[in-house]
Protein backbone atom coordinates (compact mmCIF):
# COMPACT_ATOMS: atom_id res chain seq x y z
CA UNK A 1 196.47 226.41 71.56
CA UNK A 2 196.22 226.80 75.38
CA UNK A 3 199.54 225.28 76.10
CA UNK A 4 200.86 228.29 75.65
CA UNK A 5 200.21 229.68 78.70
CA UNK A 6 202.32 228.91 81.98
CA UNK A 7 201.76 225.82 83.32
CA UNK A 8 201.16 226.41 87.20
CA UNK A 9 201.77 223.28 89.38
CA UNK A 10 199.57 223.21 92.65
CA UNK A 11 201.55 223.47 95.74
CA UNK A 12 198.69 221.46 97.16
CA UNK A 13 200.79 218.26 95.46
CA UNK A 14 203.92 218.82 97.92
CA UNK A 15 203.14 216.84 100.45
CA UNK A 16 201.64 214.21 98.72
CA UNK A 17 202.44 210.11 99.68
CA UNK A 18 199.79 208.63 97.47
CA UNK A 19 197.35 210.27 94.42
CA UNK A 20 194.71 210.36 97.12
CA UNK A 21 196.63 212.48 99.53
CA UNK A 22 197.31 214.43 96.63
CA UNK A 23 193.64 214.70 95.96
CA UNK A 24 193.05 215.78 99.27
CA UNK A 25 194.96 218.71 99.78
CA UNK A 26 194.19 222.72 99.19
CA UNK A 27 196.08 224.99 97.02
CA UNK A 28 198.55 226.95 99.07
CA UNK A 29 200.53 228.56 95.69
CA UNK A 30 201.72 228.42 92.99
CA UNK A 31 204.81 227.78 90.86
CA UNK A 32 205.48 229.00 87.22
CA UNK A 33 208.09 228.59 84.41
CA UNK A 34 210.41 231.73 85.91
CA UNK A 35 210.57 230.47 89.94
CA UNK A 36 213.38 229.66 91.59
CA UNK A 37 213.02 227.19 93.96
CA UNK A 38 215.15 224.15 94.88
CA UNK A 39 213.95 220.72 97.25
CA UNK A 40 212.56 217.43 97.19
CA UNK A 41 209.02 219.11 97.67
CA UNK A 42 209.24 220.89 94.75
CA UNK A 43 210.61 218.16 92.20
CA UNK A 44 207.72 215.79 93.31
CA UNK A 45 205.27 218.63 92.68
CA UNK A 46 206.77 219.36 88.70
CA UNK A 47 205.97 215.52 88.50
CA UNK A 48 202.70 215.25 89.80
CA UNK A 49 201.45 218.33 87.84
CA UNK A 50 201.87 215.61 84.90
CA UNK A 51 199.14 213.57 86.33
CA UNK A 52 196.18 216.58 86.28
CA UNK A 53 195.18 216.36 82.73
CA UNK A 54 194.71 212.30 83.31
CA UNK A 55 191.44 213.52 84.68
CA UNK A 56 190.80 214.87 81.13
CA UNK A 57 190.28 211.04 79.74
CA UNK A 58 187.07 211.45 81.62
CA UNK A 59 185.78 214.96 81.62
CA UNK A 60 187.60 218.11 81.33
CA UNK A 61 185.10 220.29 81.37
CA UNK A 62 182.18 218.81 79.55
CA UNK A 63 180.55 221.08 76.88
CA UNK A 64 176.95 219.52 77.28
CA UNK A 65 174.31 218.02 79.82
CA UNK A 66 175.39 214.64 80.55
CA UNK A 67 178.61 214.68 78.64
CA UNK A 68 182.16 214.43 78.38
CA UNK A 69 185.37 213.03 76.72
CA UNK A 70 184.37 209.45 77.44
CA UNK A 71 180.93 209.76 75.49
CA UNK A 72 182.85 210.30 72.11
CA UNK A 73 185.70 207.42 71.65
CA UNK A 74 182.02 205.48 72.78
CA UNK A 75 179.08 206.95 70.42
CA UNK A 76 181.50 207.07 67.63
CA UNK A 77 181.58 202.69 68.01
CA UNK A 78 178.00 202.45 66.66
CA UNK A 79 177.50 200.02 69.63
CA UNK A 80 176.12 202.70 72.29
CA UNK A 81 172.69 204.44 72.84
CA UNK A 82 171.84 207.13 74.63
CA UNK A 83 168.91 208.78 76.76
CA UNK A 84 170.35 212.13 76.39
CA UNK A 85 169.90 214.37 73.13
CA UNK A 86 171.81 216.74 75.07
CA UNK A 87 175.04 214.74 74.68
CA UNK A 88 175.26 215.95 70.95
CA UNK A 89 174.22 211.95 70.71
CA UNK A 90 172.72 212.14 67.23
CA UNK A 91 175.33 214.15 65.70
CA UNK A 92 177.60 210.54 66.31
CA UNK A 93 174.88 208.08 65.80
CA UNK A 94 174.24 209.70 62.26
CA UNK A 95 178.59 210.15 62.25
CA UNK A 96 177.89 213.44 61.24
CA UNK A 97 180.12 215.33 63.31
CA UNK A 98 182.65 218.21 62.74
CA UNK A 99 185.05 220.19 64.24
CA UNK A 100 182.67 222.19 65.75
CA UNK A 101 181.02 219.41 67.66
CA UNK A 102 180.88 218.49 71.43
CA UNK A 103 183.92 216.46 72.81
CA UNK A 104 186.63 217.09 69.93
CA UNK A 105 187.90 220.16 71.01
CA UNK A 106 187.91 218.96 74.80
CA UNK A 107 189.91 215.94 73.94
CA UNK A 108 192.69 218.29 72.37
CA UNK A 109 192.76 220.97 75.01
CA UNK A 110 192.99 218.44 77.71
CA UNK A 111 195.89 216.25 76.39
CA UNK A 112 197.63 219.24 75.03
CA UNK A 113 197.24 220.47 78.82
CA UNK A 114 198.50 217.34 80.08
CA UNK A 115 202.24 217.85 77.80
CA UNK A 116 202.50 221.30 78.56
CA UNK A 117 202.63 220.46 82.51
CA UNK A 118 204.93 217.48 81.89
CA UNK A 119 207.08 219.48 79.13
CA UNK A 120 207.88 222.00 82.20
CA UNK A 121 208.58 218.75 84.82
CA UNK A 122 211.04 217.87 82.46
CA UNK A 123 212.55 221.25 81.60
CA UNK A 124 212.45 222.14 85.54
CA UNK A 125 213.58 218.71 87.59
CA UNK A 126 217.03 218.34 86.15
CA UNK A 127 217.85 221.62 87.52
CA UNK A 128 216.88 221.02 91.20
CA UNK A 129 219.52 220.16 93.34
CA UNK A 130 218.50 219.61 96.69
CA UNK A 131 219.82 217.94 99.89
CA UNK A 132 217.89 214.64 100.21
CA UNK A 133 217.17 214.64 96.07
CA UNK A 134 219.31 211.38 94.68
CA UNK A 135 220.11 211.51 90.96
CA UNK A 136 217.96 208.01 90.54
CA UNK A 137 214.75 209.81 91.86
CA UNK A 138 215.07 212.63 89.80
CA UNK A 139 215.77 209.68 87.05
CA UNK A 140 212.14 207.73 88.21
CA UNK A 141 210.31 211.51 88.05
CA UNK A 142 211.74 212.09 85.40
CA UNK A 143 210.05 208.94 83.82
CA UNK A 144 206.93 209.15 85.21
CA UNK A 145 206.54 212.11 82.94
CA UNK A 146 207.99 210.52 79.54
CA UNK A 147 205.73 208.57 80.05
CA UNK A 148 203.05 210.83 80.75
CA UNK A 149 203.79 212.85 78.01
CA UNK A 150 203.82 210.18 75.67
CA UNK A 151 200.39 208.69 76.77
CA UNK A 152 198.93 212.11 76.02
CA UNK A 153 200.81 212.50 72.52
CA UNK A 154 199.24 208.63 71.92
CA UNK A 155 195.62 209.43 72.32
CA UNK A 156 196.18 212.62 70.10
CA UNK A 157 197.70 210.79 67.32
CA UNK A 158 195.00 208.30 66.89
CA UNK A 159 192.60 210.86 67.74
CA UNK A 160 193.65 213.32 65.19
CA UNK A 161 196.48 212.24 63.31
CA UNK A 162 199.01 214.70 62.55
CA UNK A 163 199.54 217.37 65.58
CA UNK A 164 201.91 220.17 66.65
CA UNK A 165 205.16 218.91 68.22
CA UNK A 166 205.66 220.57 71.10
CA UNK A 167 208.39 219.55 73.90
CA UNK A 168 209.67 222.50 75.46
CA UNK A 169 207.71 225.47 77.59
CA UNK A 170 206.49 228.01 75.24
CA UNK A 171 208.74 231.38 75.80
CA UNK A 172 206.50 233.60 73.47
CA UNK A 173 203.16 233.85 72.18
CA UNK A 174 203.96 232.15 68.76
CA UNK A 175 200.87 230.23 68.17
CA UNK A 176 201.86 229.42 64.59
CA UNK A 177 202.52 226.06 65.29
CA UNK A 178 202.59 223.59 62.37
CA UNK A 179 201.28 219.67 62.46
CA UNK A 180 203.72 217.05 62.45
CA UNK A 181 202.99 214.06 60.97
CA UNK A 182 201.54 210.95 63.14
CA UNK A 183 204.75 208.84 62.88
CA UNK A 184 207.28 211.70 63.14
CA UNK A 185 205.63 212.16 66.99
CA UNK A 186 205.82 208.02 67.34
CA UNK A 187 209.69 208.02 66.45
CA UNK A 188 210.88 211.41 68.23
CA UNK A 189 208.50 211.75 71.16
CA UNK A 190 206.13 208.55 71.93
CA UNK A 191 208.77 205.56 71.63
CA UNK A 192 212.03 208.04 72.74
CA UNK A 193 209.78 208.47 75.89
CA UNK A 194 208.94 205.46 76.73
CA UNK A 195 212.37 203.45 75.94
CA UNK A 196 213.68 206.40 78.11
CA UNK A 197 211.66 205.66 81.67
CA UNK A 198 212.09 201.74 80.65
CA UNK A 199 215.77 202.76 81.49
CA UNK A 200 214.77 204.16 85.07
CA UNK A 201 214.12 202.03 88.59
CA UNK A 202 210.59 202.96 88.44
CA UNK A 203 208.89 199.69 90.49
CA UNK A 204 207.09 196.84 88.82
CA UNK A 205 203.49 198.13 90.23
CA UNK A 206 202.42 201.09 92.60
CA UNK A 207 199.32 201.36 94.98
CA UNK A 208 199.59 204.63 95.19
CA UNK A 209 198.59 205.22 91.53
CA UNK A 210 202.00 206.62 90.04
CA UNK A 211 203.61 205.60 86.80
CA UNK A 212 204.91 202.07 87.37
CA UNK A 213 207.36 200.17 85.31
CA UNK A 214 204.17 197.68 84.80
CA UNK A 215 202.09 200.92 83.34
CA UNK A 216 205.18 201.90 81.41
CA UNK A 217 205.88 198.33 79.56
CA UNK A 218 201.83 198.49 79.44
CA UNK A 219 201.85 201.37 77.71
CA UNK A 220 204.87 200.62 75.16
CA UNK A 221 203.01 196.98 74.25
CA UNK A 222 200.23 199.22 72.54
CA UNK A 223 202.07 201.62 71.06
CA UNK A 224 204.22 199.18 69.34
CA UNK A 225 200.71 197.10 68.45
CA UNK A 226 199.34 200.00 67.18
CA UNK A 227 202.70 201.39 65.21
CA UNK A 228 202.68 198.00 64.16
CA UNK A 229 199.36 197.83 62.28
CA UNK A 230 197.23 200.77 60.87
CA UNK A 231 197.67 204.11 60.09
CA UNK A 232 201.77 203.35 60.35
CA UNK A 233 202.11 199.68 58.93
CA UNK A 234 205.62 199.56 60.79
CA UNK A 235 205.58 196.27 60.52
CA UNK A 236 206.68 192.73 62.21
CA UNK A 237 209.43 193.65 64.14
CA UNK A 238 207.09 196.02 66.36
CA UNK A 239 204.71 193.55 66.90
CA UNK A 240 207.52 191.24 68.38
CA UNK A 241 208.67 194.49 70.21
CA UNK A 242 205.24 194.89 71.32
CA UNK A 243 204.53 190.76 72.76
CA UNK A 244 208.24 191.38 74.65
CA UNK A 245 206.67 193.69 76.83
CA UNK A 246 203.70 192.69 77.49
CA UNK A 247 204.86 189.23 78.19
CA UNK A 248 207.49 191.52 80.53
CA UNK A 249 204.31 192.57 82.54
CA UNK A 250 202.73 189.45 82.77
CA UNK A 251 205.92 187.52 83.96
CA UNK A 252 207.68 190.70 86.02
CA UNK A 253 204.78 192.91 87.53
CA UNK A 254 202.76 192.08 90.54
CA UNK A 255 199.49 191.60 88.66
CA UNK A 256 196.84 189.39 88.99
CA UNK A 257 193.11 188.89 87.42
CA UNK A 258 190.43 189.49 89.38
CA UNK A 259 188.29 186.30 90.64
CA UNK A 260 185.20 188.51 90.37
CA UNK A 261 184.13 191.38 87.98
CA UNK A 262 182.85 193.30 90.61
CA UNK A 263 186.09 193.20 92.31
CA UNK A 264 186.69 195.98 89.53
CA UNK A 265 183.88 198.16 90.96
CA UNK A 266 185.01 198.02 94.73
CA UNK A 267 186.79 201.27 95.65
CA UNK A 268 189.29 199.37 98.37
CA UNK A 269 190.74 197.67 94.95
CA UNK A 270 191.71 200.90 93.50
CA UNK A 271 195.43 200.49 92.19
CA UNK A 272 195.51 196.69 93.46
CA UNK A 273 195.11 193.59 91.54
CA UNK A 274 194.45 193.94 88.02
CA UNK A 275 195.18 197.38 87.97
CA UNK A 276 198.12 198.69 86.41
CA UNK A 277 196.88 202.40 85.20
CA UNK A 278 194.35 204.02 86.63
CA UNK A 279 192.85 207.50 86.50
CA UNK A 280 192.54 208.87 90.28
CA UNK A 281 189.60 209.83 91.57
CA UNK A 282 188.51 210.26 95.63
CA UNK A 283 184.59 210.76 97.19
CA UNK A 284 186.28 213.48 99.47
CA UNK A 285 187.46 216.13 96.76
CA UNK A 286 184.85 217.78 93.79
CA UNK A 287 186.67 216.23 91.15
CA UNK A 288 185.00 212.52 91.89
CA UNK A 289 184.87 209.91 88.93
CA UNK A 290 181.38 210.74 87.10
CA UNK A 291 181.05 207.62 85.29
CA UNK A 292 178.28 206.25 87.97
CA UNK A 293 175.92 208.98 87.39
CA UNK A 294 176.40 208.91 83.70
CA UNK A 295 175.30 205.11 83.53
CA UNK A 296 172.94 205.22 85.31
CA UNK A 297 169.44 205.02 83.31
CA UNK A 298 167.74 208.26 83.04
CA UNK A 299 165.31 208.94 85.83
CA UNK A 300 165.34 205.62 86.99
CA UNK A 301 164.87 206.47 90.72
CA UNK A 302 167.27 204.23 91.95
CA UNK A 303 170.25 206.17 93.17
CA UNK A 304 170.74 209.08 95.12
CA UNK A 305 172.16 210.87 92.39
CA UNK A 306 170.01 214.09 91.83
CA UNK A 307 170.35 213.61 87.93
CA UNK A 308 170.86 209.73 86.55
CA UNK A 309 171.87 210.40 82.64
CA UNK A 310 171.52 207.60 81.21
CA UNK A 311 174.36 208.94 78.72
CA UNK A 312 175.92 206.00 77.48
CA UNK A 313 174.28 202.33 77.27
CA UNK A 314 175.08 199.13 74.84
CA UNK A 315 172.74 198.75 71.74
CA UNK A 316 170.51 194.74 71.56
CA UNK A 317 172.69 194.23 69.12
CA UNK A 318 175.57 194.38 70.92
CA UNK A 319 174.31 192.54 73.99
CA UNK A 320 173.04 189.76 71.54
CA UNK A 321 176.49 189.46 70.19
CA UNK A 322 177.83 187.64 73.44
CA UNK A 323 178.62 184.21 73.49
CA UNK A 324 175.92 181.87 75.20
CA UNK A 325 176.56 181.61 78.61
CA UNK A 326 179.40 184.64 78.73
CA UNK A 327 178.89 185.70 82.48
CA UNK A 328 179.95 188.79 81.14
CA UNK A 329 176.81 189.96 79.81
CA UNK A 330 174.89 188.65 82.87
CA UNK A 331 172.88 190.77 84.97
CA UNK A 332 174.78 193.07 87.29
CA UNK A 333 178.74 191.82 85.90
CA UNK A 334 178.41 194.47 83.02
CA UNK A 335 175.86 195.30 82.64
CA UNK A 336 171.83 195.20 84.88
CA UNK A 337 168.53 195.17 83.52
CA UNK A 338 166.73 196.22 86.95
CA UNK A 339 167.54 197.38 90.83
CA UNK A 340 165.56 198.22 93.56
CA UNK A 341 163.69 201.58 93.68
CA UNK A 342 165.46 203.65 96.30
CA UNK A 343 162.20 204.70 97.77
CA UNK A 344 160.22 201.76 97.44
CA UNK A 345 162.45 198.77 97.45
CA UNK A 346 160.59 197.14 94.63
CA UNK A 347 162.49 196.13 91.45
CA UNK A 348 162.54 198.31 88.50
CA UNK A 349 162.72 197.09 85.18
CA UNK A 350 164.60 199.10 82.80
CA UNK A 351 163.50 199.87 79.05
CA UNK A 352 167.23 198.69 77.99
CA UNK A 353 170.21 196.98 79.25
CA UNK A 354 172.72 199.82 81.00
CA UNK A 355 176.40 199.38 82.07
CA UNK A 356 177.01 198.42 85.49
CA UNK A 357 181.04 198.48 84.99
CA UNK A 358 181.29 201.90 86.82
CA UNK A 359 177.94 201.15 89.14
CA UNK A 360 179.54 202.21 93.18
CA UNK A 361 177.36 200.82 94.92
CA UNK A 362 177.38 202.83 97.89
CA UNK A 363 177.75 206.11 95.73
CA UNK A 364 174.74 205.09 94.00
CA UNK A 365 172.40 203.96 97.75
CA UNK A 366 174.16 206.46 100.02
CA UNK A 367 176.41 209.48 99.19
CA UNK A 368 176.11 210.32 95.59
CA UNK A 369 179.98 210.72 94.86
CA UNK A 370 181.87 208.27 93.65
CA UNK A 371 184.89 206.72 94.80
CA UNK A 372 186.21 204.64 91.95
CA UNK A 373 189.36 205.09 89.81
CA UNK A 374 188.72 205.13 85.98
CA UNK A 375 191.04 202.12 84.69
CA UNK A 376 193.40 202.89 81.54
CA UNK A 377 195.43 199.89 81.40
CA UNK A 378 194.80 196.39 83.59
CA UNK A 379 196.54 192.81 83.03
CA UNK A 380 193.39 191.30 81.05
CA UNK A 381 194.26 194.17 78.16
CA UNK A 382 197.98 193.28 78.74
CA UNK A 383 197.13 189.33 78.22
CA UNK A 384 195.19 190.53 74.68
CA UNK A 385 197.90 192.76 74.00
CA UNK A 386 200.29 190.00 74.10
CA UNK A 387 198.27 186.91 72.95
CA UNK A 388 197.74 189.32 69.49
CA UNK A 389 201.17 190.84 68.76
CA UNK A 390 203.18 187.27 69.51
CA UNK A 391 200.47 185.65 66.70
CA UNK A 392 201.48 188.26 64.36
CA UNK A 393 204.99 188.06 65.30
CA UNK A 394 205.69 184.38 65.14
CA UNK A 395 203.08 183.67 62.28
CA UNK A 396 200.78 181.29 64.89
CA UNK A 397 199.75 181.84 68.40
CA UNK A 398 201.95 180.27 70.81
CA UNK A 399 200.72 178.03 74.30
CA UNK A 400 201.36 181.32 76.70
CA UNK A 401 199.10 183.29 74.10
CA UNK A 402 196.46 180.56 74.24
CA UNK A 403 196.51 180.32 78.09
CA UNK A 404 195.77 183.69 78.57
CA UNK A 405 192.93 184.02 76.19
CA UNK A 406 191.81 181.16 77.62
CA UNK A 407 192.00 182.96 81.53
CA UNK A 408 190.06 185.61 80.08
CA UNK A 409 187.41 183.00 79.20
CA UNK A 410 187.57 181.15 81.89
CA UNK A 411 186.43 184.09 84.06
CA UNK A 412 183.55 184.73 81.69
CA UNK A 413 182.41 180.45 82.27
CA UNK A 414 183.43 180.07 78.61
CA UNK A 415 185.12 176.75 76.95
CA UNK A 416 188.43 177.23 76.60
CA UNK A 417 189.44 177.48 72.81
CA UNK A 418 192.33 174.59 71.40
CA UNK A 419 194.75 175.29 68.50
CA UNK A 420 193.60 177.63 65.91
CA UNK A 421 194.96 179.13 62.89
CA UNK A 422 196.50 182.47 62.87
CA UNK A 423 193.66 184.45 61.42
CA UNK A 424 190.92 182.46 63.67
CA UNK A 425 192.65 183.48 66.60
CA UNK A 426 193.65 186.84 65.63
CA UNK A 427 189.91 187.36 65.44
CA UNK A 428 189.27 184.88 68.75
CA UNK A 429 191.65 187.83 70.36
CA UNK A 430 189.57 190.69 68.59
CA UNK A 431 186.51 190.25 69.79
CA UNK A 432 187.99 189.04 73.51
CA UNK A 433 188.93 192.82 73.81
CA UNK A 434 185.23 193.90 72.78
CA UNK A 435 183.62 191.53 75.06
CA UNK A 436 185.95 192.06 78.02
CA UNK A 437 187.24 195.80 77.61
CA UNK A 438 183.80 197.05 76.22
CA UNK A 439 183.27 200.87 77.56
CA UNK A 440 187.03 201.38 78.58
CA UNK A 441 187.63 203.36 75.15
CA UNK A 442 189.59 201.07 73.62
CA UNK A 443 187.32 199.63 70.91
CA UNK A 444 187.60 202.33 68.63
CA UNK A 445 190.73 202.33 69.11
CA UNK A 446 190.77 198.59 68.18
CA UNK A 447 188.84 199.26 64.93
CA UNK A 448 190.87 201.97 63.72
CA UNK A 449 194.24 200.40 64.35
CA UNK A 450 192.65 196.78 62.20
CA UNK A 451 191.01 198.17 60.40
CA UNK A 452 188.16 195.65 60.42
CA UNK A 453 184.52 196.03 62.85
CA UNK A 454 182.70 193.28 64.24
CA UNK A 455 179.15 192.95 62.73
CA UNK A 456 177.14 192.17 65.63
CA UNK A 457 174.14 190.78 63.31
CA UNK A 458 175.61 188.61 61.45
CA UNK A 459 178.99 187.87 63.45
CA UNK A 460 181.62 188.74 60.54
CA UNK A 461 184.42 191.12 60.39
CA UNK A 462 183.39 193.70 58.18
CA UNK A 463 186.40 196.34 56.44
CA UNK A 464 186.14 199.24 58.25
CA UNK A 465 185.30 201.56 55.88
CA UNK A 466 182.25 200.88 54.51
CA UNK A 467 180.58 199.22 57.72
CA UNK A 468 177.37 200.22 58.29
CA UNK A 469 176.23 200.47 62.11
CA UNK A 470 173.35 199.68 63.56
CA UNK A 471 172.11 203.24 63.10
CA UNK A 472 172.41 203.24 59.01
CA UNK A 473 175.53 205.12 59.79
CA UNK A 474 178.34 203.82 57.36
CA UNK A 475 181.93 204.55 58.50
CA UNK A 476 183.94 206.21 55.19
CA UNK A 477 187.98 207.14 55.07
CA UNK A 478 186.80 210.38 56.69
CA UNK A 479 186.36 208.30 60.12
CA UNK A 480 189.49 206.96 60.38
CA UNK A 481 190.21 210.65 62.31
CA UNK A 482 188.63 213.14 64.18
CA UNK A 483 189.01 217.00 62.89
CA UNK A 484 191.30 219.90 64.01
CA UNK A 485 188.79 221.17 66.10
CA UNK A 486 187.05 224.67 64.55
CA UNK A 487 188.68 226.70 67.99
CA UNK A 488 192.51 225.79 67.53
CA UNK A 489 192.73 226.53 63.94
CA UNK A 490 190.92 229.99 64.50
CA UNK A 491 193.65 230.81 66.63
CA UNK A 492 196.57 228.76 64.52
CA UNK A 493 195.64 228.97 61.27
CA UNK A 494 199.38 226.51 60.63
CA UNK A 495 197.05 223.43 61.23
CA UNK A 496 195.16 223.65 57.79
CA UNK A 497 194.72 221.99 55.98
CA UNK A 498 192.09 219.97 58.49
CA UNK A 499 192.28 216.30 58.06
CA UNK A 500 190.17 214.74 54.59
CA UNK A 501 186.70 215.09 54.59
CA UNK A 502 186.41 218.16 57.35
């Protein structure tokens, strides 16, 4: 596993206000496990060194043409296309992946990355006394990465199920790490995290782009969800754990929906608004947010992006699955169906509908680099969070849970729904979160965790396993996780056996 070697925090992150100053700077040094150094400088850069692998949600060094970590938690869905063979695209569409294929052993690196840096924040910022460091700071850096850590440890357990526990800096080269199972990380690391910086003064939202108490609670509401249902089946009592704090985020935090859903694709919005987690990303540094280019159709001629991949884009089926009328699925909300030429002007009509969620508009006309953020959590996912675990709580959904469902379809000009039964609007609330959060990673998430896939041709909920996509693809037990990847059990054989089916 690559954690085990030192995790070096940039001294480029000392001076930092906001993520984008942080972004900004150049490396100057470097500090590792051993130093000995001691002042408010230094405890802010152990915390922001947590916040590096974030990028990894997105890319982390891609392994193909067109690719990265977003592609997969999106092919695997069975509601995406792509342009690009080079994408490893028909490995997913046919789900015949393995731990050898693109994207799987990225994910894993990346995260494990991610804990290593905030395992040695945590080991390091107690320690540092220093005249202008209070006790309560080093308490709100300290939570930042908990929670961190914990977001990383979350994607790896739904990714691949059982994973090493690690929480301290490696002192050796013991690689003979062993897997601990899924909920054993939920009840000693995820949850203990997270209840942890819910005890610090973190604020209720930051523009800056640092762990708020809003991403914290945000964070906790789908953990709980998801501990609640499927793989761990904890039951009730986390869903009503879960609805307390969302409904904490919704009442407390200084959120708000967007009027417009291109608000969401305006740079000056980053970490405003809806926002309550974002990824950080700045036009001015190499490490710019690559979702425009990737959307883009494939040499369309519109942008002035030397190559438009055309990696990821919804299949008819999906598109056709929107209600009548859902602005959503209108041209340029979404998704577009044309733009201008950039050399002529004239209109081009595309062969298929492609996402214009992460379309920057004057990335795309003017300087080719992006300046959006890539969103992890924003109040519309908090609203479904809520408006699902308080149905499955109380046994019905409640007027609050209604409302906001009903916000959610009010922005899309859709009727607002009346009283329903439990299981009519625990699916109402299902297929909300496809419709509004499509190509933010969370819908396979969603399917996992329920167990249950939306048919887009004939508009049931199928079980899970035994689905069949679009493609002829039909999802089996095997699906429900991704494989060791081939590279970390070469180097730790401890992680066999690899999960059922690989």
């Amino acid at each position: 596993m690559k954690i085990v070697r030192y995790s070096l925090v940039v001294m480029a992150l000392l001076t930092m206000v906001g993520c984008k100053e942080f972004l900004q700077e150049n490396p100057t040094g470097f500090i590792s496990p051993s130093s000995n150094v001691s002042s408010v400088k230094v405890a802010r850069a152990y915390a922001n060194a947590g916040y590096a692998n974030l990028q990894g949600f997105l890319a982390g060094q891609p392994a193909s043409y067109g690719g990265n970590t977003w592609n997969l938690l999106e092919f695997v869905t069975g509601k995406v296309n792509s342009d690009l063979g080079q994408t490893g695209f028909a490995t997913f569409q046919k789900l015949a992946y393995n731990n050898s294929s693109f994207y799987v052993d990225t994910w894993w690196q990346q995260m494990y990355l991610g804990i290593g840096n905030c395992n040695l924040a945590i080991q390091s910022i107690p320690s540092i006394n220093a005249s202008g460091l209070t006790e309560e700071e080093k308490t709100d850096m300290l939570a930042e990465v908990h929670t961190l850590r914990a977001l990383y440890y979350f994607q790896l357990v739904r990714m691949y199920g059982a994973v090493p526990s690690v929480t301290s800096t490696p002192t050796d080269l013991n690689l003979n790490v062993p897997r601990t199972p899924a909920k054993d990380i939920y009840d000693k690391i995820i949850i203990p995290d997270l209840l942890l910086a819910e005890k610090s003064t973190l604020p209720w939202q930051d523009n800056t782009g640092k762990v708020s108490m809003g991403a914290v609670e945000s964070l906790l509401a789908d953990v709980y969800l998801t501990y609640a249902g499927a793989a761990i089946n904890g039951g009730t009592q986390f869903y009503a754990e879960s609805a307390k704090r969302s409904l904490n985020v919704i009442q407390n935090g200084g959120y708000t929906l967007f009027p417009e859903y291109t608000d969401m694709i305006n740079p000056a919005n980053k970490n405003l608004g809806e926002f309550i987690l974002q990824v950080q990303y700045a036009a001015s540094v190499p490490s710019i947010d690559p979702l425009t280019p990737l959307t883009i159709p494939n040499y369309s001629g519109i942008s002035k992006y030397a190559d438009e991949y055309g990696s990821v884009y919804p299949t008819d089926q999906f598109m056709k699955s929107f209600p009548a009328g859902d602005k959503r699925a209108q041209d340029r909300q979404y998704v577009y169906r044309s733009y201008p030429s950039l050399k002529t002007g004239e209109t081009i009509l595309f062969r298929n509908t492609y996402i214009y969620k992460w379309f920057d508009v004057n990335a795309v006309t003017n300087t080719a680099k992006s300046d959006l953020n890539y969103t992890l959590y924003r109040l519309a996912d908090v609203y479904l969070l809520y408006a699902e675990a308080s149905n499955r709580a109380e046994g019905s959904p409640n007027a609050k849970a209604v409302d906001y469902v009903n916000q959610i379809r009010a922005r899309a000009k859709l009727t607002p729904i009346s009283a329903l039964s439990q299981t009519a609007f625990e699916q109402e609330v299902w297929v909300q979160r496809y419709f509004e959060l499509c190509f933010e990673n969370k819908m396979w998430f969603d399917m996992i965790r329920t167990r249950k896939v939306h048919n887009d041709v004939t508009g049931n909920w199928d079980d899970f396993v035994g689905h069949k996509t679009v493609f002829d693809a039909t999802f089996t037990e095997k699906n429900l996780l991704f494989p060791v990847p081939l590279q970390e059990l070469n180097v730790n054989p401890s992680l066999l056996p690899n999960n059922a089916g690989y």
